[in-house]
C-alpha atoms as a PDB file:
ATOM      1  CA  UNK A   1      13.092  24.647   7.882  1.00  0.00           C
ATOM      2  CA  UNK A   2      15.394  21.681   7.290  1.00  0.00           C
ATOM      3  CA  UNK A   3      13.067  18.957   4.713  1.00  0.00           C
ATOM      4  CA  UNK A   4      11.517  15.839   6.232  1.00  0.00           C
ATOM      5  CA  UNK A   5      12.642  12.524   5.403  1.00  0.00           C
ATOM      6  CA  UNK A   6      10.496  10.088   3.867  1.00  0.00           C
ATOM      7  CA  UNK A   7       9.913   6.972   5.498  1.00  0.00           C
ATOM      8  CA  UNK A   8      10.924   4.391   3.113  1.00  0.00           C
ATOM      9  CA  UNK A   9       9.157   1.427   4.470  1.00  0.00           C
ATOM     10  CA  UNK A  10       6.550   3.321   3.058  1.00  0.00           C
ATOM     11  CA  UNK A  11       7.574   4.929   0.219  1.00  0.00           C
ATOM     12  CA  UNK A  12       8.406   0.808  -0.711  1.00  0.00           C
ATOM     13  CA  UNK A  13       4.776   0.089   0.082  1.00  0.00           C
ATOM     14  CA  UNK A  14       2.032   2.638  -1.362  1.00  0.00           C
ATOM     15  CA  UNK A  15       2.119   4.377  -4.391  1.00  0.00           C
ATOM     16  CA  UNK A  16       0.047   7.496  -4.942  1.00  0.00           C
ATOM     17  CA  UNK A  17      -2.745   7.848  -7.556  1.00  0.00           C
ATOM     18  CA  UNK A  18      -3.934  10.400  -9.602  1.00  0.00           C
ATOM     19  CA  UNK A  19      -6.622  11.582  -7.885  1.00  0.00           C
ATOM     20  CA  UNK A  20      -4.358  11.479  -4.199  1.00  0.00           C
ATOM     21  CA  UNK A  21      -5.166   8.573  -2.877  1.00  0.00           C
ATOM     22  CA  UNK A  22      -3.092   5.798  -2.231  1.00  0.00           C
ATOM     23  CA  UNK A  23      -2.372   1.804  -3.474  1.00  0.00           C
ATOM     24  CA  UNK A  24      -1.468  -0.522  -1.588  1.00  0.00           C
ATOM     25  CA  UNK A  25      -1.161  -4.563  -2.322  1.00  0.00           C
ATOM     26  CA  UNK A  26      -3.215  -6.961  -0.539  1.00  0.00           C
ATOM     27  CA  UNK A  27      -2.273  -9.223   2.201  1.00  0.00           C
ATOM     28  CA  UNK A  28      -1.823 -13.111   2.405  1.00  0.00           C
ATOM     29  CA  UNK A  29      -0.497 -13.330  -0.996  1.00  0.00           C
ATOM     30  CA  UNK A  30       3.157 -14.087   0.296  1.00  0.00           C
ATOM     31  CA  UNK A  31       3.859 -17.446   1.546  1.00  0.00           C
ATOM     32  CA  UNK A  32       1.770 -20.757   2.215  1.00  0.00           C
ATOM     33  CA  UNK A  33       0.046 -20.905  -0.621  1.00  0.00           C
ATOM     34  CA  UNK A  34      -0.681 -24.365  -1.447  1.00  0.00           C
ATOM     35  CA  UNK A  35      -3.950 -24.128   1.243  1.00  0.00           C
ATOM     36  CA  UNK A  36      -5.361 -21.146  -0.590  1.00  0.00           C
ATOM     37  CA  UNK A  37      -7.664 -21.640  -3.824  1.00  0.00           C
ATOM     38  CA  UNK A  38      -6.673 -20.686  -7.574  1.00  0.00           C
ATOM     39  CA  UNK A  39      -9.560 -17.916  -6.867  1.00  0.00           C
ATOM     40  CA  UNK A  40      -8.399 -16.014  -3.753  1.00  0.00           C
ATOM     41  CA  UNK A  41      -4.745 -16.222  -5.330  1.00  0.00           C
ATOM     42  CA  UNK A  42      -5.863 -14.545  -7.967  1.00  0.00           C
ATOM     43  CA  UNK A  43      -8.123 -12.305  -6.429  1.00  0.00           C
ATOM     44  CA  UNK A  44      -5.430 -11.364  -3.825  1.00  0.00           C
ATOM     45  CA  UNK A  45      -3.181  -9.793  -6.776  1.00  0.00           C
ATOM     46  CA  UNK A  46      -4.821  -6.931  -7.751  1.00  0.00           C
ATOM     47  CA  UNK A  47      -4.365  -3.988  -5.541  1.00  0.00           C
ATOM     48  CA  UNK A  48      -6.020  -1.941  -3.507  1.00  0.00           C
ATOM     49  CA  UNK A  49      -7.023   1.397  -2.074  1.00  0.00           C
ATOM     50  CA  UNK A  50      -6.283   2.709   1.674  1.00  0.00           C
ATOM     51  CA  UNK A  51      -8.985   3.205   3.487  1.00  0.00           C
ATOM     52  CA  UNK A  52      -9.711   7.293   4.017  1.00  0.00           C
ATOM     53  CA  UNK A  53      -8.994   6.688   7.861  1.00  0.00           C
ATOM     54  CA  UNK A  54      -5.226   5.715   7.154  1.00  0.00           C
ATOM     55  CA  UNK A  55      -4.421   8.326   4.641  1.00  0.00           C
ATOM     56  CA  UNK A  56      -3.428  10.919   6.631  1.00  0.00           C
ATOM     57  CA  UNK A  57      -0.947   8.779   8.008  1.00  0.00           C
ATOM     58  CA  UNK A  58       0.559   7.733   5.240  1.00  0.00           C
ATOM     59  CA  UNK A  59       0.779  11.091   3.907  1.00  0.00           C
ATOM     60  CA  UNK A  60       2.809  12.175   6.616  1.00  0.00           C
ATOM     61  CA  UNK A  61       5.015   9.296   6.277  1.00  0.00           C
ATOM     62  CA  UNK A  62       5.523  10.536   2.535  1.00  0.00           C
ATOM     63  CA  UNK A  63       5.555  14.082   2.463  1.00  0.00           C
ATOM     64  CA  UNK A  64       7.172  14.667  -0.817  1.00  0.00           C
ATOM     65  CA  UNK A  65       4.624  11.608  -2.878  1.00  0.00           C
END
């Protein structure tokens, strides 16, 4: 069986944990951000879990994580 490639637009955007889940950074933290409060800035840095529904996906997208 030949190996499977990873998909690197994913491999770029999730990171597994410990415990085989996957984190992921929030959206909306990118551009325009002069209409968004100190709070949600702030709040949109820290990162975040996948939900449970998308993980098989992503796992197949990174086989090898």
């Amino acid at each position: 069986m030949p190996k499977i490639k990873t998909n690197r637009g994913a491999a770029k955007r999730f990171k597994k944990t410990a415990s085989g889940r996957f984190k992921r950074a929030q959206a909306f933290h990118n551009h325009i951000l002069t209409k968004k409060s100190q709070k949600r800035k702030r709040q949109l840095r820290s990162d975040m879990l996948v939900a449970e529904a998308d993980t098989a996906a992503i796992r197949r997208m990174m086989p090898y994580a």
